[in-house]
N, C-alpha and C. Protein backbone atom coordinates (compact mmCIF):
# COMPACT_ATOMS: atom_id res chain seq x y z
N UNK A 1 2.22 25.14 19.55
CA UNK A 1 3.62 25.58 19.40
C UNK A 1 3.65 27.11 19.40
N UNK A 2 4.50 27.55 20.24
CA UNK A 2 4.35 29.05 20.23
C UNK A 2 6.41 29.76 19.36
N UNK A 3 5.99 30.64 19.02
CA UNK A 3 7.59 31.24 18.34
C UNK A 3 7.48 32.49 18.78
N UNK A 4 8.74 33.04 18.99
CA UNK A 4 9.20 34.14 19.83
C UNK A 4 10.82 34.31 18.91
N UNK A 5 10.46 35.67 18.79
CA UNK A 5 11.77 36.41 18.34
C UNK A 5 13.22 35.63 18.75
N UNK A 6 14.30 35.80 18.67
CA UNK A 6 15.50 35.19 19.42
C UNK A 6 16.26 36.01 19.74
N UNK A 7 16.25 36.31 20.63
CA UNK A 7 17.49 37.76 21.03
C UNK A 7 18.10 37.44 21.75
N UNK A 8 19.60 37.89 20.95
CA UNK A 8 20.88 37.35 21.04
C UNK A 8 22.24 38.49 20.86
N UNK A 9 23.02 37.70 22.12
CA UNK A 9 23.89 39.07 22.80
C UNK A 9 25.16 38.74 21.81
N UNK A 10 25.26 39.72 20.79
CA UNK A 10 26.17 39.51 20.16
C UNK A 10 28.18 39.06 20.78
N UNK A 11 27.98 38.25 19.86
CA UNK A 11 29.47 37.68 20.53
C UNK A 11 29.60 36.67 21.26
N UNK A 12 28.40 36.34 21.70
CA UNK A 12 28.25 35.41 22.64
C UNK A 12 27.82 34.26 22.32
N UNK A 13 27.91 33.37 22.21
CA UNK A 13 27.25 31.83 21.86
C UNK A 13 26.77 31.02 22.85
N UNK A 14 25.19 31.38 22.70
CA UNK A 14 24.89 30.07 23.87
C UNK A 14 25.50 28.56 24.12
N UNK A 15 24.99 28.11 24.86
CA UNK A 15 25.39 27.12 25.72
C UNK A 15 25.21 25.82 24.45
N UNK A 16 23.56 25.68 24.17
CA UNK A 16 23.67 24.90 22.99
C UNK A 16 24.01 24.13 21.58
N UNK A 17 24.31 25.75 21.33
CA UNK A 17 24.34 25.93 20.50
C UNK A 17 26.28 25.76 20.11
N UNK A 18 26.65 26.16 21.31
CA UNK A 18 28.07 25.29 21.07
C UNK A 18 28.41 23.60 20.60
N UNK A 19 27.14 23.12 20.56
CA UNK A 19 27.40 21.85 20.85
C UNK A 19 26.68 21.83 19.00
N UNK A 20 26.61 22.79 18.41
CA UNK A 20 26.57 22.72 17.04
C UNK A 20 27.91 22.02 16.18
N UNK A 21 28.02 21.41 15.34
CA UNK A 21 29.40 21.17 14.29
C UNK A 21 29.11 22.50 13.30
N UNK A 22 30.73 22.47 13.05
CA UNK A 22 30.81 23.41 11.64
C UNK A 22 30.38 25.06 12.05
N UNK A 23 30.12 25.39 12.69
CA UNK A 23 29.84 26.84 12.96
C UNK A 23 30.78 27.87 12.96
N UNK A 24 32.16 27.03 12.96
CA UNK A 24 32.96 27.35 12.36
C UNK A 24 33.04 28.28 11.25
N UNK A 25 32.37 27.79 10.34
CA UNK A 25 32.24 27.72 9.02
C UNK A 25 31.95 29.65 8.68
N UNK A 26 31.13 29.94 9.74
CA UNK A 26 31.00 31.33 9.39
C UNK A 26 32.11 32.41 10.24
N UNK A 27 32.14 33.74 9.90
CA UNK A 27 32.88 34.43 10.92
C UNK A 27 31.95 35.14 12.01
N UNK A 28 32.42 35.53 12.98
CA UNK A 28 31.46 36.30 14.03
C UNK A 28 30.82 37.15 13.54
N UNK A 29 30.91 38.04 13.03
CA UNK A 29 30.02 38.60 12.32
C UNK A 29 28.56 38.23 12.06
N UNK A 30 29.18 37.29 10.89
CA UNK A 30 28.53 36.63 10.43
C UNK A 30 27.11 35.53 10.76
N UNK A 31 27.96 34.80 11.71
CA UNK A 31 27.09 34.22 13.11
C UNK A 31 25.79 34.72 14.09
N UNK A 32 26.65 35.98 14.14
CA UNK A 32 25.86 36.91 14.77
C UNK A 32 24.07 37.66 14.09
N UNK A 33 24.95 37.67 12.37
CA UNK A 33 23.64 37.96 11.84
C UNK A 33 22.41 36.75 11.60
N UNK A 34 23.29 35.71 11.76
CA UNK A 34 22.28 34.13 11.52
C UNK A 34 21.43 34.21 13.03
N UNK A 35 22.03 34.40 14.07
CA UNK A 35 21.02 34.02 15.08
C UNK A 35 20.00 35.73 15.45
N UNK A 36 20.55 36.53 14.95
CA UNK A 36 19.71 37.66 14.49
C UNK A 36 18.32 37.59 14.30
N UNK A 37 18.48 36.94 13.19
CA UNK A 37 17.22 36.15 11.91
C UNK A 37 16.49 35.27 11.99
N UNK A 38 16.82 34.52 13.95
CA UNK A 38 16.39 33.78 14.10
C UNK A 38 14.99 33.82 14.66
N UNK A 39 14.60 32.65 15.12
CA UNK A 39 13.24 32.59 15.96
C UNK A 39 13.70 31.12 17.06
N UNK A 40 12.70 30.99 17.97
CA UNK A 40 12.54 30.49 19.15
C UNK A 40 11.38 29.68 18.67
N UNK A 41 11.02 28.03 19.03
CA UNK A 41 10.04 27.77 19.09
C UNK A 41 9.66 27.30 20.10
N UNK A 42 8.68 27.05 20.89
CA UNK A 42 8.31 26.59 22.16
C UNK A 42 7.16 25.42 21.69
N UNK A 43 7.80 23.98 22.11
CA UNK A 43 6.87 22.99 21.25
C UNK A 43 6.65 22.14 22.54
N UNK A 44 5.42 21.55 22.10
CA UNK A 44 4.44 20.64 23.49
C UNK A 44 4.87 19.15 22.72
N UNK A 45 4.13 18.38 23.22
CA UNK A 45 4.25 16.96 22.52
C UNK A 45 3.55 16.80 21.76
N UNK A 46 3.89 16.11 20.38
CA UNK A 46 2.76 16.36 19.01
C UNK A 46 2.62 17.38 17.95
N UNK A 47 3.38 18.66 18.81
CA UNK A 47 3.25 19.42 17.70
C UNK A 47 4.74 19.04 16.43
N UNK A 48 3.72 20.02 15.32
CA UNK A 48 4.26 19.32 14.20
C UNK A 48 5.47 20.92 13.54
N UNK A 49 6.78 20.10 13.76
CA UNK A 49 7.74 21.39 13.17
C UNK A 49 7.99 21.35 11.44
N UNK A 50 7.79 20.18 11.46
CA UNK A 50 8.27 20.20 9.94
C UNK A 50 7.05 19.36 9.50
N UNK A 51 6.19 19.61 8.33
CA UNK A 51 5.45 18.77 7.80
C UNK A 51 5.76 18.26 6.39
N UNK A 52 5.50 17.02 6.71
CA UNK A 52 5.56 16.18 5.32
C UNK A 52 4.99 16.99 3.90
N UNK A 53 5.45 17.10 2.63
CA UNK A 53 4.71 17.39 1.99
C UNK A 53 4.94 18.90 1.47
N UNK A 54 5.19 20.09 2.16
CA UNK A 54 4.90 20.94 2.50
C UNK A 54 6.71 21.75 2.21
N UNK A 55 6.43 23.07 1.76
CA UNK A 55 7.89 23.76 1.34
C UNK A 55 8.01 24.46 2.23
N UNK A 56 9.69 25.07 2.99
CA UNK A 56 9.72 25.63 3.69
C UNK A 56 10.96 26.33 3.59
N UNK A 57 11.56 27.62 3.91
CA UNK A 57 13.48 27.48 3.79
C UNK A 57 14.00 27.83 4.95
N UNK A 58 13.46 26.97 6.27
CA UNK A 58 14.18 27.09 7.45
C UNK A 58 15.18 25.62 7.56
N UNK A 59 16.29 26.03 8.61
CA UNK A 59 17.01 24.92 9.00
C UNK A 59 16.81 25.11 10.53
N UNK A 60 16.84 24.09 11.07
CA UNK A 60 16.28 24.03 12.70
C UNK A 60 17.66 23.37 13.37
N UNK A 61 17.41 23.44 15.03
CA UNK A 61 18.41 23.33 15.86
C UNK A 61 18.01 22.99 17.31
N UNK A 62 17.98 21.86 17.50
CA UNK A 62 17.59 21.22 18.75
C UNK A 62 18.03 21.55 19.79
N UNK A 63 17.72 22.59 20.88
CA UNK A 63 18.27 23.30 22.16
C UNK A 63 17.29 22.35 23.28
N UNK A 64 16.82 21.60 23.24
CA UNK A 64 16.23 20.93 24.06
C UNK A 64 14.84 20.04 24.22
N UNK A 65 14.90 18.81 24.57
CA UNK A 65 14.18 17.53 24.46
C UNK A 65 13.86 16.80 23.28
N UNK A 66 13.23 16.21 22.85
CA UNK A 66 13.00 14.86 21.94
C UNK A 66 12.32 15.06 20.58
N UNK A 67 12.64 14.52 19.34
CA UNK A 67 11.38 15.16 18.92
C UNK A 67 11.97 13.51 17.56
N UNK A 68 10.59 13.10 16.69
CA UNK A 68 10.57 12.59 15.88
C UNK A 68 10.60 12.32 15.01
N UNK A 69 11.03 11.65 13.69
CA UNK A 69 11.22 11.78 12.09
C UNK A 69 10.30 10.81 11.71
N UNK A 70 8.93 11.45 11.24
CA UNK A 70 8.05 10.14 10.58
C UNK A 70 7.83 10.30 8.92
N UNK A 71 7.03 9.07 8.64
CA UNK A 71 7.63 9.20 7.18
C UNK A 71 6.26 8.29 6.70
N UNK A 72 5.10 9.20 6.10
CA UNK A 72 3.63 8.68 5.95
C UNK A 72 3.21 8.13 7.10
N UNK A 73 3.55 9.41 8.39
CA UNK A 73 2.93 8.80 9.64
C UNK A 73 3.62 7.46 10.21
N UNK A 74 4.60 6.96 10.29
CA UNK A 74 5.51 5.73 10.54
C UNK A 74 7.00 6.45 10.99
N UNK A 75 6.90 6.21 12.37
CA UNK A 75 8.13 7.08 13.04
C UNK A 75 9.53 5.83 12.48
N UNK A 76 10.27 6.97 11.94
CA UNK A 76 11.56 6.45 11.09
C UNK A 76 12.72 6.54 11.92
N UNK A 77 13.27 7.51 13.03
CA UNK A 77 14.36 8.01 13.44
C UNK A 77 13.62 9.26 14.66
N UNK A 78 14.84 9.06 15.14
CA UNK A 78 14.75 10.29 16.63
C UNK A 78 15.67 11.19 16.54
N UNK A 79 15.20 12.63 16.96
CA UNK A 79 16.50 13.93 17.01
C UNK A 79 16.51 13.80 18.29
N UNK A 80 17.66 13.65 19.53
CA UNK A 80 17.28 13.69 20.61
C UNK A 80 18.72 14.35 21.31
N UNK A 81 19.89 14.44 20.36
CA UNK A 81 20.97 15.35 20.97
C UNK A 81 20.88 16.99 20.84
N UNK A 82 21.18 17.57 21.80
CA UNK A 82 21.56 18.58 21.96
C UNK A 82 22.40 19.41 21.14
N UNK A 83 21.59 20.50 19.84
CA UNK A 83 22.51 20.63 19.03
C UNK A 83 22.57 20.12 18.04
N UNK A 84 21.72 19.18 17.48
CA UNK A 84 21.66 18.51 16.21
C UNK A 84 20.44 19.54 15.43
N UNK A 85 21.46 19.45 14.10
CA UNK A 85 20.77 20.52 13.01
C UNK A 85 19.95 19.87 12.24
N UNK A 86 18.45 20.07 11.77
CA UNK A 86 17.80 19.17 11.16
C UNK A 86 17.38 20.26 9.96
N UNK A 87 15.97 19.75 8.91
CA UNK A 87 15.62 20.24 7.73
C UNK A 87 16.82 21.10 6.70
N UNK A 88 17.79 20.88 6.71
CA UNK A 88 19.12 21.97 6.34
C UNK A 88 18.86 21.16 4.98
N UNK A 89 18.23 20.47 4.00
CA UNK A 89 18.09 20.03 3.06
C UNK A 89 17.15 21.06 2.14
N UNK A 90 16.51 22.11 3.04
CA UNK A 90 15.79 22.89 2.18
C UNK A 90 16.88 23.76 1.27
N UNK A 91 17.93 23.71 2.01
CA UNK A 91 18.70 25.31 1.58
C UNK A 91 19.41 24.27 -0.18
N UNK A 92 19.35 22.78 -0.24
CA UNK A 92 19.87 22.22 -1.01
C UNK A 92 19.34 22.27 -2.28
N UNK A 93 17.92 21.30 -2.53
CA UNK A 93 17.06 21.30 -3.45
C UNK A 93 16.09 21.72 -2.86
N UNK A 94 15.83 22.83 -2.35
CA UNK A 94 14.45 23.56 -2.24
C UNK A 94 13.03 22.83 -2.94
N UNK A 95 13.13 21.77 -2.49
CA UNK A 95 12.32 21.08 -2.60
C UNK A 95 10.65 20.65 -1.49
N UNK A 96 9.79 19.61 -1.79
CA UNK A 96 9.37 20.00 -0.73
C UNK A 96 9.95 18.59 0.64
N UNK A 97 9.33 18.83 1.71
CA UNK A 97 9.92 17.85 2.56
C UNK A 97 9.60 16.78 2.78
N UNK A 98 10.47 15.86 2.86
CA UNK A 98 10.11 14.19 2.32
C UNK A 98 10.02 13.49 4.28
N UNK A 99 9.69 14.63 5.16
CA UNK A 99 9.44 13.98 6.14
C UNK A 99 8.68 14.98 7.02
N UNK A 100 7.97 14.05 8.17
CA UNK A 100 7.50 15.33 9.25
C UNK A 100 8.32 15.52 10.23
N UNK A 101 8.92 16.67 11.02
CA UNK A 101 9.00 16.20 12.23
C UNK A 101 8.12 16.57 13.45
N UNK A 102 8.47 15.84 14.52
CA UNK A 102 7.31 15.96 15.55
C UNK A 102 7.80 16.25 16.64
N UNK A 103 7.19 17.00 17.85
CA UNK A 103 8.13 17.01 19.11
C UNK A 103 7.44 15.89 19.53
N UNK A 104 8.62 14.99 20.37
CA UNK A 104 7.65 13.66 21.28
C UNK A 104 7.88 13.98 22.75
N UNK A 105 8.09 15.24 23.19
CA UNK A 105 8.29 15.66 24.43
C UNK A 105 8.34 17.33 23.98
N UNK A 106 8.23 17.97 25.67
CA UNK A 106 8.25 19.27 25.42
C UNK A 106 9.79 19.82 24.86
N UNK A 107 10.19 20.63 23.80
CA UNK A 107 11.11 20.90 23.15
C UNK A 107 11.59 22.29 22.90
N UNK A 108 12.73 22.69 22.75
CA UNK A 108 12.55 23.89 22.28
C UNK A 108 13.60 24.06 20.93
N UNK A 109 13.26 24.75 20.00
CA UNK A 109 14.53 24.61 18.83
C UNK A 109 14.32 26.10 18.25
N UNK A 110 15.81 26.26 18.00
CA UNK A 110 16.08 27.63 17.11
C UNK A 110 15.79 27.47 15.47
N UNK A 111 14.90 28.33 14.99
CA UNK A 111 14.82 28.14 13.70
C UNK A 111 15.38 29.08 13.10
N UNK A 112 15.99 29.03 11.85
CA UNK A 112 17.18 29.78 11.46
C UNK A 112 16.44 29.79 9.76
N UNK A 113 15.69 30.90 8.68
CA UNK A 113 15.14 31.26 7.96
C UNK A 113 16.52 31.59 7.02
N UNK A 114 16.79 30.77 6.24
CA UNK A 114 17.67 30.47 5.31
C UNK A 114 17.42 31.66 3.75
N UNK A 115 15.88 31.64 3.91
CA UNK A 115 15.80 32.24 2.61
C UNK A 115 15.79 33.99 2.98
N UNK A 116 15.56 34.16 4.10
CA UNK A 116 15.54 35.55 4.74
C UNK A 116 16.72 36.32 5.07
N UNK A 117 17.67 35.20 5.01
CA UNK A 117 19.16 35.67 5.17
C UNK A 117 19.94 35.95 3.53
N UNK A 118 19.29 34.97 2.73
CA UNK A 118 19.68 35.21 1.64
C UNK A 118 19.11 36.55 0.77
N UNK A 119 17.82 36.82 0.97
CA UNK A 119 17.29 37.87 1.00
C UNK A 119 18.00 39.37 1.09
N UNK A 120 18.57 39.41 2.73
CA UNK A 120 19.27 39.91 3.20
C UNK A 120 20.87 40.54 2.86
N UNK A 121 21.34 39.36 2.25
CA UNK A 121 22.46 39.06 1.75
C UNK A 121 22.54 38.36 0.41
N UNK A 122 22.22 39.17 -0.52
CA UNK A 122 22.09 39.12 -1.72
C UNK A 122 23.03 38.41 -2.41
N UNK A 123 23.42 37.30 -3.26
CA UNK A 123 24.59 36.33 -3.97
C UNK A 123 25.38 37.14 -4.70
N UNK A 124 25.07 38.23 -5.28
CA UNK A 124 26.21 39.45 -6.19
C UNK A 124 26.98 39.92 -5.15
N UNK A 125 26.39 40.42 -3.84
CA UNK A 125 26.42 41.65 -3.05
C UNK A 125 27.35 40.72 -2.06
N UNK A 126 26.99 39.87 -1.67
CA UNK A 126 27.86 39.17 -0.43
C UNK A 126 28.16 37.72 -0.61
N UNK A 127 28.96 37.07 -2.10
CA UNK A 127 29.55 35.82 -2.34
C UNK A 127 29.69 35.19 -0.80
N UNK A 128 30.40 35.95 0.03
CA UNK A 128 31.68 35.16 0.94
C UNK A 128 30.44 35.06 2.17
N UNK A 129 29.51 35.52 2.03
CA UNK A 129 28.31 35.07 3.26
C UNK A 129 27.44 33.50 2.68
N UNK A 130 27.16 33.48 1.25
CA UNK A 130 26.37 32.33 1.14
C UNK A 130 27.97 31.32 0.55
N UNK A 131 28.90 32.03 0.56
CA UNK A 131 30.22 30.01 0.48
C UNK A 131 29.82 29.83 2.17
N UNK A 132 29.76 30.55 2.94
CA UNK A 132 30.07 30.11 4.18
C UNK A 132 28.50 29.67 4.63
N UNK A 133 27.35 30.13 4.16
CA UNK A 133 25.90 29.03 4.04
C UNK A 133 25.86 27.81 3.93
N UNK A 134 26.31 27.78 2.61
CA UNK A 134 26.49 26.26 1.98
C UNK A 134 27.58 25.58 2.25
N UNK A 135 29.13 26.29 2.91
CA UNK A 135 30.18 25.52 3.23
C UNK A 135 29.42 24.66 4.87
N UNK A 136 28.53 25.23 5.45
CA UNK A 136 28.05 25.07 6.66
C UNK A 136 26.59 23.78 6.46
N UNK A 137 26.21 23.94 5.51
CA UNK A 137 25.32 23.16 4.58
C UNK A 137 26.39 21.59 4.74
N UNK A 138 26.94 22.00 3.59
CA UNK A 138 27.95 20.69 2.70
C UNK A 138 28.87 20.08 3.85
N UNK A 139 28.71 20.58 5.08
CA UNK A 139 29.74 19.50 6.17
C UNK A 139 28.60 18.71 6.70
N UNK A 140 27.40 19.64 7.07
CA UNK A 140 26.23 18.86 7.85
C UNK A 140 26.21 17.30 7.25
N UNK A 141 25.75 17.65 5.77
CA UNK A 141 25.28 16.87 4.94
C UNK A 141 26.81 15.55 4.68
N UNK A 142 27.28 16.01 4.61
CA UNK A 142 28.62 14.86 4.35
C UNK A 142 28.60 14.33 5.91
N UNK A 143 28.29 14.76 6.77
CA UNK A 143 28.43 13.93 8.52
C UNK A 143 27.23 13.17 8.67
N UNK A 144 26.57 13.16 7.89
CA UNK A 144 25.12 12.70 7.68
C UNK A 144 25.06 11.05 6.97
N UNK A 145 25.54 11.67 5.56
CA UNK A 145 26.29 10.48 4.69
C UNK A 145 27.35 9.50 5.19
N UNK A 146 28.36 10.54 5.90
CA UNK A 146 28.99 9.36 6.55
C UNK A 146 28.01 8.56 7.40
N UNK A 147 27.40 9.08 8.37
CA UNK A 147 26.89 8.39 9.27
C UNK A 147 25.97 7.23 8.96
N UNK A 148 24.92 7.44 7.43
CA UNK A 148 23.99 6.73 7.31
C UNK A 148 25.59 5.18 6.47
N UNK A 149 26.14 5.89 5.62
CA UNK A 149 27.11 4.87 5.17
C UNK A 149 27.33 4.03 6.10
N UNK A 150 27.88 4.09 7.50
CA UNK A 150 28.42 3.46 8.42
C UNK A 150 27.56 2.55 8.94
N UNK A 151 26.05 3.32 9.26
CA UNK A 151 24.97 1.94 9.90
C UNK A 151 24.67 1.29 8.34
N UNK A 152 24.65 1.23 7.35
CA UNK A 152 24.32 0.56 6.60
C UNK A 152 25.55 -0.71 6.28
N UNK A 153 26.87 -0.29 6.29
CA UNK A 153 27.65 -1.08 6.25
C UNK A 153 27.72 -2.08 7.78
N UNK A 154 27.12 -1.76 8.69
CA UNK A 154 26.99 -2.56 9.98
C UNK A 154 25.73 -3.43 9.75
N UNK A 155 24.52 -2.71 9.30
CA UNK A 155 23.40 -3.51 8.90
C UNK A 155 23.66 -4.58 7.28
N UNK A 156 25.13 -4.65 6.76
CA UNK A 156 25.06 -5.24 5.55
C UNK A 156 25.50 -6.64 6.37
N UNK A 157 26.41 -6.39 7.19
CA UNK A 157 27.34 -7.09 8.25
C UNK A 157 26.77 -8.37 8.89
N UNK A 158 25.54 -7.77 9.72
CA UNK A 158 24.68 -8.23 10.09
C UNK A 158 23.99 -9.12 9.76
N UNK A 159 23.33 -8.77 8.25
CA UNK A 159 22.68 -9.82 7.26
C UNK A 159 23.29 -10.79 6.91
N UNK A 160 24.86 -10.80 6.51
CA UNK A 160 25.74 -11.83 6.05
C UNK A 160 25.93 -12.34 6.99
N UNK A 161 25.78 -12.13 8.36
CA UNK A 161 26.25 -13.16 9.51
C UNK A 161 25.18 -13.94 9.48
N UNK A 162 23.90 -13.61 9.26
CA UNK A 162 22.73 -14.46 9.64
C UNK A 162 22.40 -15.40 8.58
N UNK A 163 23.18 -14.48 7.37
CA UNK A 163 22.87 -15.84 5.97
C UNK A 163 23.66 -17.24 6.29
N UNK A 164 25.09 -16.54 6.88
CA UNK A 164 26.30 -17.53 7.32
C UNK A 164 25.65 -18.93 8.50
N UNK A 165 24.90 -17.80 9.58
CA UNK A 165 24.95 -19.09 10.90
C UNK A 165 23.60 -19.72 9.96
N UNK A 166 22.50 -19.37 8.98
CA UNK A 166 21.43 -20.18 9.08
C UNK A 166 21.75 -21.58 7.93
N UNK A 167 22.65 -20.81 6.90
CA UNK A 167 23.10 -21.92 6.39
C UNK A 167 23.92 -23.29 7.18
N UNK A 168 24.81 -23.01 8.15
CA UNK A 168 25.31 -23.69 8.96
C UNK A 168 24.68 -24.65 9.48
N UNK A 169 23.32 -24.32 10.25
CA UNK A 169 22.78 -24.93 10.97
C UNK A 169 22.07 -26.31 10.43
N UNK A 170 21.85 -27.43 10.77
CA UNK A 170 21.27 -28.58 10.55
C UNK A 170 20.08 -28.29 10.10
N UNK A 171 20.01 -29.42 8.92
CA UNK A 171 18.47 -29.44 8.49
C UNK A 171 17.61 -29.87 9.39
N UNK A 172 16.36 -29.63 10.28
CA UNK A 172 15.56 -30.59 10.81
C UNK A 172 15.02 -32.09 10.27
N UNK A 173 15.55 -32.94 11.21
CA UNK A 173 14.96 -34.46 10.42
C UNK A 173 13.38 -34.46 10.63
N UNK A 174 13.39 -35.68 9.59
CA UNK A 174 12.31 -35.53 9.02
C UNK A 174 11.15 -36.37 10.19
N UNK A 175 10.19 -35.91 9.79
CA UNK A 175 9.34 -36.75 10.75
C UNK A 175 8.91 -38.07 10.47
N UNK A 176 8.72 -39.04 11.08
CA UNK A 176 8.27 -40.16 11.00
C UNK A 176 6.98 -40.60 11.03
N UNK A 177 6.19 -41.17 10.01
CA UNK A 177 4.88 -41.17 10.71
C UNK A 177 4.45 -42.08 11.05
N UNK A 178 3.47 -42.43 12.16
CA UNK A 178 3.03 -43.44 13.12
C UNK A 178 2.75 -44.38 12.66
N UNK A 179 2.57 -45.50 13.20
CA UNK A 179 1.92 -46.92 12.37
C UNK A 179 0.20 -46.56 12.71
N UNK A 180 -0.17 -47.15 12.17
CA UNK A 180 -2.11 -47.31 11.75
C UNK A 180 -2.18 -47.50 13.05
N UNK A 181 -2.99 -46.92 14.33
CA UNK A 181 -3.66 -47.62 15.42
C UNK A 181 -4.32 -48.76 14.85
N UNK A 182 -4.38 -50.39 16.05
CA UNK A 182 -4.88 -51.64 15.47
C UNK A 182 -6.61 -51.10 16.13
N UNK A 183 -7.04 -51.43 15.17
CA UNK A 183 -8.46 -51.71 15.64
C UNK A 183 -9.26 -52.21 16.63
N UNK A 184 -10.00 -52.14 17.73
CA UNK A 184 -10.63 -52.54 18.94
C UNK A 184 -11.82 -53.04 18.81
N UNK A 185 -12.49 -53.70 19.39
CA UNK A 185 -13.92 -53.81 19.46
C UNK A 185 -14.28 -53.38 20.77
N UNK A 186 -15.80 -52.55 21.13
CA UNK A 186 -15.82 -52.17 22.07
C UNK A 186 -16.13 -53.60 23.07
N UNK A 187 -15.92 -52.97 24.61
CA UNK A 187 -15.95 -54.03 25.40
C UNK A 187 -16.84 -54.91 25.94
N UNK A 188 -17.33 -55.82 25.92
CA UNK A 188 -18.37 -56.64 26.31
C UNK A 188 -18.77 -56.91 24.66
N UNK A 189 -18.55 -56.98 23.43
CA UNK A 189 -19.25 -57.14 22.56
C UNK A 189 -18.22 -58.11 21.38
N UNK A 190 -19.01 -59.69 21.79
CA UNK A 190 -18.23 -60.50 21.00
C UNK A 190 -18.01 -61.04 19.51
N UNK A 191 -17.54 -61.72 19.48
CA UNK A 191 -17.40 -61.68 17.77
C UNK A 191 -18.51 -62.65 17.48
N UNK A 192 -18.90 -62.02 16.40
CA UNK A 192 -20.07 -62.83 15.58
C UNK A 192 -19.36 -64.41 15.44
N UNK A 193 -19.50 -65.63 15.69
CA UNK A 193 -19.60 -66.60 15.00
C UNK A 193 -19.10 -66.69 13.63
N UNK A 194 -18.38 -67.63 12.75
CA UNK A 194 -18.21 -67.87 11.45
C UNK A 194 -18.85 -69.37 11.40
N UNK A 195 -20.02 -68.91 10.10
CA UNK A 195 -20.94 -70.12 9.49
C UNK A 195 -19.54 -70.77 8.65
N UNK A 196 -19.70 -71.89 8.45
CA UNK A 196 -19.11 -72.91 7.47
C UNK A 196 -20.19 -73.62 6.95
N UNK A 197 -19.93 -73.40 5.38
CA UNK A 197 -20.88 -74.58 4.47
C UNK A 197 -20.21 -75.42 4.54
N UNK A 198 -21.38 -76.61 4.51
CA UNK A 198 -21.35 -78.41 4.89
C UNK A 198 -21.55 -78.74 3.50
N UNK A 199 -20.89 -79.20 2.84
CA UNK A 199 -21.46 -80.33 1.55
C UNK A 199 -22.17 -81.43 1.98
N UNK A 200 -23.04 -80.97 1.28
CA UNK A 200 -23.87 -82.64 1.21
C UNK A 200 -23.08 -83.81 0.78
């Protein structure tokens, strides 16, 4: 994986990066200083952007091809739109990360250093830069929630249909079991004779 500075013509918003939500959220200015701060990554297949385990305070941004969400090595989910913001959970509970991600094709993503901006822009010194961090944070994350809410209420859906048709369905009858095969004697081999006692 190689990273390269990001230089960026103020005022201008790439192509991709339009296809961001919520960016709104900041003013031009403002915007301008986020992709500033940024970096470029240039990723092959396999390499690893986010590792399990491991603390970090970037939020990333998918400008192009595929990449994976595994979870103890067990691929969980795919980033594969254009423009989808991922790890933005660091800026939350700065915690460490409860997943890896992976590129599964060649990729490229903007990484955006959350704690370097804050750095930068000190919480006394510039309130109205980190509401518009975390206002940019708190939409991701609520489009997220909705979203996982929605497949879960489709996957609850799902289950109750299958409890519904299996109860429905007929018990299998029962099997019957065969009568005793009758016994043979092999062929050519006749029956013994029966003695009868004679009274004297």
């Amino acid at each position: 994986m190689k990273e390269y500075a990001y230089i960026h013509e103020e005022g201008s918003l790439p192509a991709p990066l339009k296809a961001v939500p919520f960016l709104n959220s900041f003013t031009d200015d403002q915007l301008d200083e986020v992709l500033n701060s940024s970096s470029l990554l240039q990723c092959d297949p396999g390499d690893t952007i986010i590792q399990e385990g491991t603390i970090d305070s970037r939020i990333y941004v998918l400008l192009s091809g595929e990449l994976e969400v595994r979870v103890g090595g067990k691929k969980v989910a795919a980033i594969s739109r254009i423009g989808d913001v991922f790890g933005e959970l660091a800026l939350v509970n700065q915690d460490k990360r409860v997943a890896s991600v992976i590129a599964g094709s060649r990729a490229l993503c903007l990484a955006v250093d959350q704690k370097f901006l804050q750095d930068m822009h000190p919480r006394e010194e510039d309130p109205a830069f980190h509401a518009a961090l975390f206002e940019f944070v708190a939409r991701l994350v609520a489009k997220k929630l909705d979203t996982t809410s929605r497949r879960l209420a489709e996957v609850e859906k799902e289950l109750r249909a299958l409890k519904e048709s299996t109860a429905a369905a007929p018990a299998p009858a029962a099997a019957v079991p065969a009568p005793p095969a009758a016994r043979t004697r092999p062929a050519g081999k006749a029956r013994p004779p029966v003695r009868r006692k004679v009274m004297a």
